[in-house]
C-alpha atoms as a PDB file:
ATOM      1  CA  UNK A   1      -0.350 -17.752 -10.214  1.00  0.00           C
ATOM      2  CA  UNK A   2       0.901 -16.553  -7.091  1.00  0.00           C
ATOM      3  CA  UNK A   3      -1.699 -15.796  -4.822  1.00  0.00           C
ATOM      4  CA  UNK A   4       0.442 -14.376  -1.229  1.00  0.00           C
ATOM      5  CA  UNK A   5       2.885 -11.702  -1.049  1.00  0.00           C
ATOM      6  CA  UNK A   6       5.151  -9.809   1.328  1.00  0.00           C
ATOM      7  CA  UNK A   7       2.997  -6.052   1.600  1.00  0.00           C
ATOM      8  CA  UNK A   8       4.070  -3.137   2.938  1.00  0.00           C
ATOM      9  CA  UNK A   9       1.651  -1.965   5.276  1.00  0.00           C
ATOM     10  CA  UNK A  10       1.185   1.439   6.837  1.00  0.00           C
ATOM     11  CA  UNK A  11      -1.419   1.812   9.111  1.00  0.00           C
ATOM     12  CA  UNK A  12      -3.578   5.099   9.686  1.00  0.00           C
ATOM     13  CA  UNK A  13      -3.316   5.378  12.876  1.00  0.00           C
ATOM     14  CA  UNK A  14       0.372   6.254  14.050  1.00  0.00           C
ATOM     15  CA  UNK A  15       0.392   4.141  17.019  1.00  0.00           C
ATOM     16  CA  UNK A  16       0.917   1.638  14.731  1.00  0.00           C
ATOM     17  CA  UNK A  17       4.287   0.714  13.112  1.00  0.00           C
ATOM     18  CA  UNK A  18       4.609   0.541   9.207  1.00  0.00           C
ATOM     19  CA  UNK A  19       5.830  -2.882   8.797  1.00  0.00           C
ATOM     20  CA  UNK A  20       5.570  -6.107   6.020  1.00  0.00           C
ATOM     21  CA  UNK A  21       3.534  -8.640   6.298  1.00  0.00           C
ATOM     22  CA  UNK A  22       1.993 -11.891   4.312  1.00  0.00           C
ATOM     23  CA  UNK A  23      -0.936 -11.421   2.509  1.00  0.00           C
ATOM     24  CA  UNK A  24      -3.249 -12.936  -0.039  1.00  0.00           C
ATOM     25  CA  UNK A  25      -5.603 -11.967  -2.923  1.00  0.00           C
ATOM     26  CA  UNK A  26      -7.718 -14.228  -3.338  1.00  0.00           C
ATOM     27  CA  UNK A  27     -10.658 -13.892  -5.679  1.00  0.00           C
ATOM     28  CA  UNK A  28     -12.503 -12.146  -3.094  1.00  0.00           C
ATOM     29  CA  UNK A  29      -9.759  -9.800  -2.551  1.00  0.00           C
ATOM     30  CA  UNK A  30      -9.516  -8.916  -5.986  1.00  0.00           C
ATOM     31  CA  UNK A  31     -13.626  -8.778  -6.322  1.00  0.00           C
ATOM     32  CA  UNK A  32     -13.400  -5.673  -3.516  1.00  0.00           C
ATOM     33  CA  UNK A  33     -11.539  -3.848  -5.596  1.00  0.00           C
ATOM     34  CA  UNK A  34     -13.429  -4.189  -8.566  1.00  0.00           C
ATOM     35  CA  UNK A  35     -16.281  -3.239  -6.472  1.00  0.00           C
ATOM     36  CA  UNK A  36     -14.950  -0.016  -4.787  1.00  0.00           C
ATOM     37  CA  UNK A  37     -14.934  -0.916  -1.799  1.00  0.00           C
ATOM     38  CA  UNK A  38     -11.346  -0.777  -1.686  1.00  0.00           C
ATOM     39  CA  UNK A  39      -9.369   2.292  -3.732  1.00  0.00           C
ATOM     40  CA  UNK A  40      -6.022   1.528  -5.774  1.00  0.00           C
ATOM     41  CA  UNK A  41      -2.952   3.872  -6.445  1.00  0.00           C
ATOM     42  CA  UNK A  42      -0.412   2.857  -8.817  1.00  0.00           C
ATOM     43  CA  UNK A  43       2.833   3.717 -10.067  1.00  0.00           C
ATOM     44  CA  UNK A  44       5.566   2.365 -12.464  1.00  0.00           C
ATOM     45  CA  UNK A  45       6.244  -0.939 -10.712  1.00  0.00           C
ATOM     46  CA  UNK A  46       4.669  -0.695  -7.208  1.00  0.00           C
ATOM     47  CA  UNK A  47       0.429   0.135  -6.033  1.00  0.00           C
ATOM     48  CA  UNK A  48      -1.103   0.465  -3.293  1.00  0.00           C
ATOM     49  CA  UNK A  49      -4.782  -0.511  -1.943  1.00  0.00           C
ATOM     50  CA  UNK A  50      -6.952   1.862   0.113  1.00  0.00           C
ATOM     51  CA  UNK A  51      -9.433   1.064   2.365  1.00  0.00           C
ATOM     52  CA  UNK A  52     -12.082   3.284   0.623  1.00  0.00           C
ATOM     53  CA  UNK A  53     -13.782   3.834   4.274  1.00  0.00           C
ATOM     54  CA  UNK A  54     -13.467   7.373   3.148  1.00  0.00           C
ATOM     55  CA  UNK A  55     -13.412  10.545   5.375  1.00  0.00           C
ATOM     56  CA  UNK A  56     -15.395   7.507   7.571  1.00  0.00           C
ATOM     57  CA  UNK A  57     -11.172   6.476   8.038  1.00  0.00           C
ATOM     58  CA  UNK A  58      -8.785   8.315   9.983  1.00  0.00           C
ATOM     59  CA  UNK A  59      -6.380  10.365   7.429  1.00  0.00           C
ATOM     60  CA  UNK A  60      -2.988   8.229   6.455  1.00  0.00           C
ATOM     61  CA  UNK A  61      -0.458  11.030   6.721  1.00  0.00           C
ATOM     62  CA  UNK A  62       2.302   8.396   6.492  1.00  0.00           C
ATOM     63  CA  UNK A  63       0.810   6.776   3.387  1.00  0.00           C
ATOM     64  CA  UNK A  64       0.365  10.405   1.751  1.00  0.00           C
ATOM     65  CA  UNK A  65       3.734  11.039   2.775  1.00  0.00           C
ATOM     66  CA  UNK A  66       5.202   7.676   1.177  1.00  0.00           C
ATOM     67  CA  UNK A  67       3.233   8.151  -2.299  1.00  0.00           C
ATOM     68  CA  UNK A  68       4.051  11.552  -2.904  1.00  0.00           C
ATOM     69  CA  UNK A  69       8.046  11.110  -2.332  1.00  0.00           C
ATOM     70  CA  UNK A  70       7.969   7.856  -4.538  1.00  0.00           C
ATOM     71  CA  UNK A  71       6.823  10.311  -6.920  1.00  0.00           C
ATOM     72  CA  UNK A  72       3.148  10.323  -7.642  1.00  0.00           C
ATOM     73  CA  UNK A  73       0.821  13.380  -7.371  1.00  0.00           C
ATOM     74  CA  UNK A  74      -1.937  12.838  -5.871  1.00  0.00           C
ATOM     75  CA  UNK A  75      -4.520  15.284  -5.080  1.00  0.00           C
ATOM     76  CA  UNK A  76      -6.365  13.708  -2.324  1.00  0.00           C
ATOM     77  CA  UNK A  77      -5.935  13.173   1.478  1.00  0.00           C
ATOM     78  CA  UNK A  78      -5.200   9.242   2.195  1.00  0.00           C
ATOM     79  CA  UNK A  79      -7.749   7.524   4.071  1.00  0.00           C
ATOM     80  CA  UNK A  80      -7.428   4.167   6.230  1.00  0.00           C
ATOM     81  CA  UNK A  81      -4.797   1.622   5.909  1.00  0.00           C
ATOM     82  CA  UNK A  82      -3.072   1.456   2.796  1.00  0.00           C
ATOM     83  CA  UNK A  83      -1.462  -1.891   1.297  1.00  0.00           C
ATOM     84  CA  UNK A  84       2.108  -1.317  -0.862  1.00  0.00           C
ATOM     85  CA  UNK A  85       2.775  -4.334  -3.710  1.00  0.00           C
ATOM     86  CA  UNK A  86       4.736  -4.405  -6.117  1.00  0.00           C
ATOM     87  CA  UNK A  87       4.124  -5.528  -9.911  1.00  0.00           C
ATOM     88  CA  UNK A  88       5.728  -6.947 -12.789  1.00  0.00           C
ATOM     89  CA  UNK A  89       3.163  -6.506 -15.343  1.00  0.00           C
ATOM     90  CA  UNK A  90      -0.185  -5.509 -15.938  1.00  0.00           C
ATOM     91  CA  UNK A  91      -2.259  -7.526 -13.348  1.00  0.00           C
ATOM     92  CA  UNK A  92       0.540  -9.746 -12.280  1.00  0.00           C
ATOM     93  CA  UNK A  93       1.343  -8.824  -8.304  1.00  0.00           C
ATOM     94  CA  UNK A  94       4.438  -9.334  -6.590  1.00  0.00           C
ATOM     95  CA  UNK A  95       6.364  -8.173  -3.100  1.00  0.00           C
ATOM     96  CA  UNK A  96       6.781  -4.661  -3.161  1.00  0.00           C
ATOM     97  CA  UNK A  97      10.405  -3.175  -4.469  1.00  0.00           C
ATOM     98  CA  UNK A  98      13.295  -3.322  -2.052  1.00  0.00           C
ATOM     99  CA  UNK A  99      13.687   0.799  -3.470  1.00  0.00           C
ATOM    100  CA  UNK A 100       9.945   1.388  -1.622  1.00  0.00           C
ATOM    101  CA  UNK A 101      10.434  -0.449   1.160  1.00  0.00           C
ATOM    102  CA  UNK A 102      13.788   1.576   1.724  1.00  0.00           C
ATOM    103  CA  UNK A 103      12.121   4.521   1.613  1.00  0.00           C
ATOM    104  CA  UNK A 104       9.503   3.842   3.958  1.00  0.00           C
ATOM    105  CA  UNK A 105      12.638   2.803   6.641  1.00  0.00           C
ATOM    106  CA  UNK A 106      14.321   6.256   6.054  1.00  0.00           C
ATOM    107  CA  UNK A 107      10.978   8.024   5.870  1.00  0.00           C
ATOM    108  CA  UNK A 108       9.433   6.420   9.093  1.00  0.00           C
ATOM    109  CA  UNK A 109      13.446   5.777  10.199  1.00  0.00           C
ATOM    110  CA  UNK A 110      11.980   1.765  11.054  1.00  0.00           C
ATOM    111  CA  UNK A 111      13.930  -1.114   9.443  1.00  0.00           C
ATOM    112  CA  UNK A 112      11.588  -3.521   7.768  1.00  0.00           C
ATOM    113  CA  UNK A 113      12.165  -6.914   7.318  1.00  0.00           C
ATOM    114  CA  UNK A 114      10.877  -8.543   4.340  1.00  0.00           C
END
């Protein structure tokens, strides 16, 4: 199993850029997330991870933003940094879809290399 991918980040804080970069989830990664500590939005073949600082975080208008034109309600203001994947299947991770990423370069008008 595959344990690094190419995410889509996009930061809180608007000084700095939305761009793609290597991570990996390791065991301890995945154990946050199980424990809260980090919150998890998903759609039909792409979710994102949210640092879960809470209202603690600066809001992520550019996450929010993002989410809600790939076409999932949500009803809540994003928090903190917020970490775009992509799956195939149920618990199987993978780079996040070329269609997200090009939305996030027209939406932030940035090119992003994967």
């Amino acid at each position: 199993m595959n344990n690094s991918f190419n995410a889509l980040i996009v930061p809180a804080a608007l000084a700095h850029p939305v761009h793609i970069k290597c991570v990996d989830l390791d065991i301890t990664a995945r154990l946050r997330v199980l424990q809260g500590e980090i919150g998890f939005i998903s759609s039909v073949d792409w979710f994102a991870y949210l640092d879960n600082g809470g209202t603690r975080s600066a809001e992520n208008v550019r996450a929010e933003v993002l989410i809600r034109e790939a076409g999932v309600e949500i009803e809540e203001t994003i928090h903190g940094t917020a970490t775009f994947l992509g799956h195939t299947s149920p618990g199987e991770e993978s780079d996040p879809p070329r269609h997200l990423i090009r939305l996030a370069e027209q939406l932030f008008d940035m090119p992003l290399a994967a």
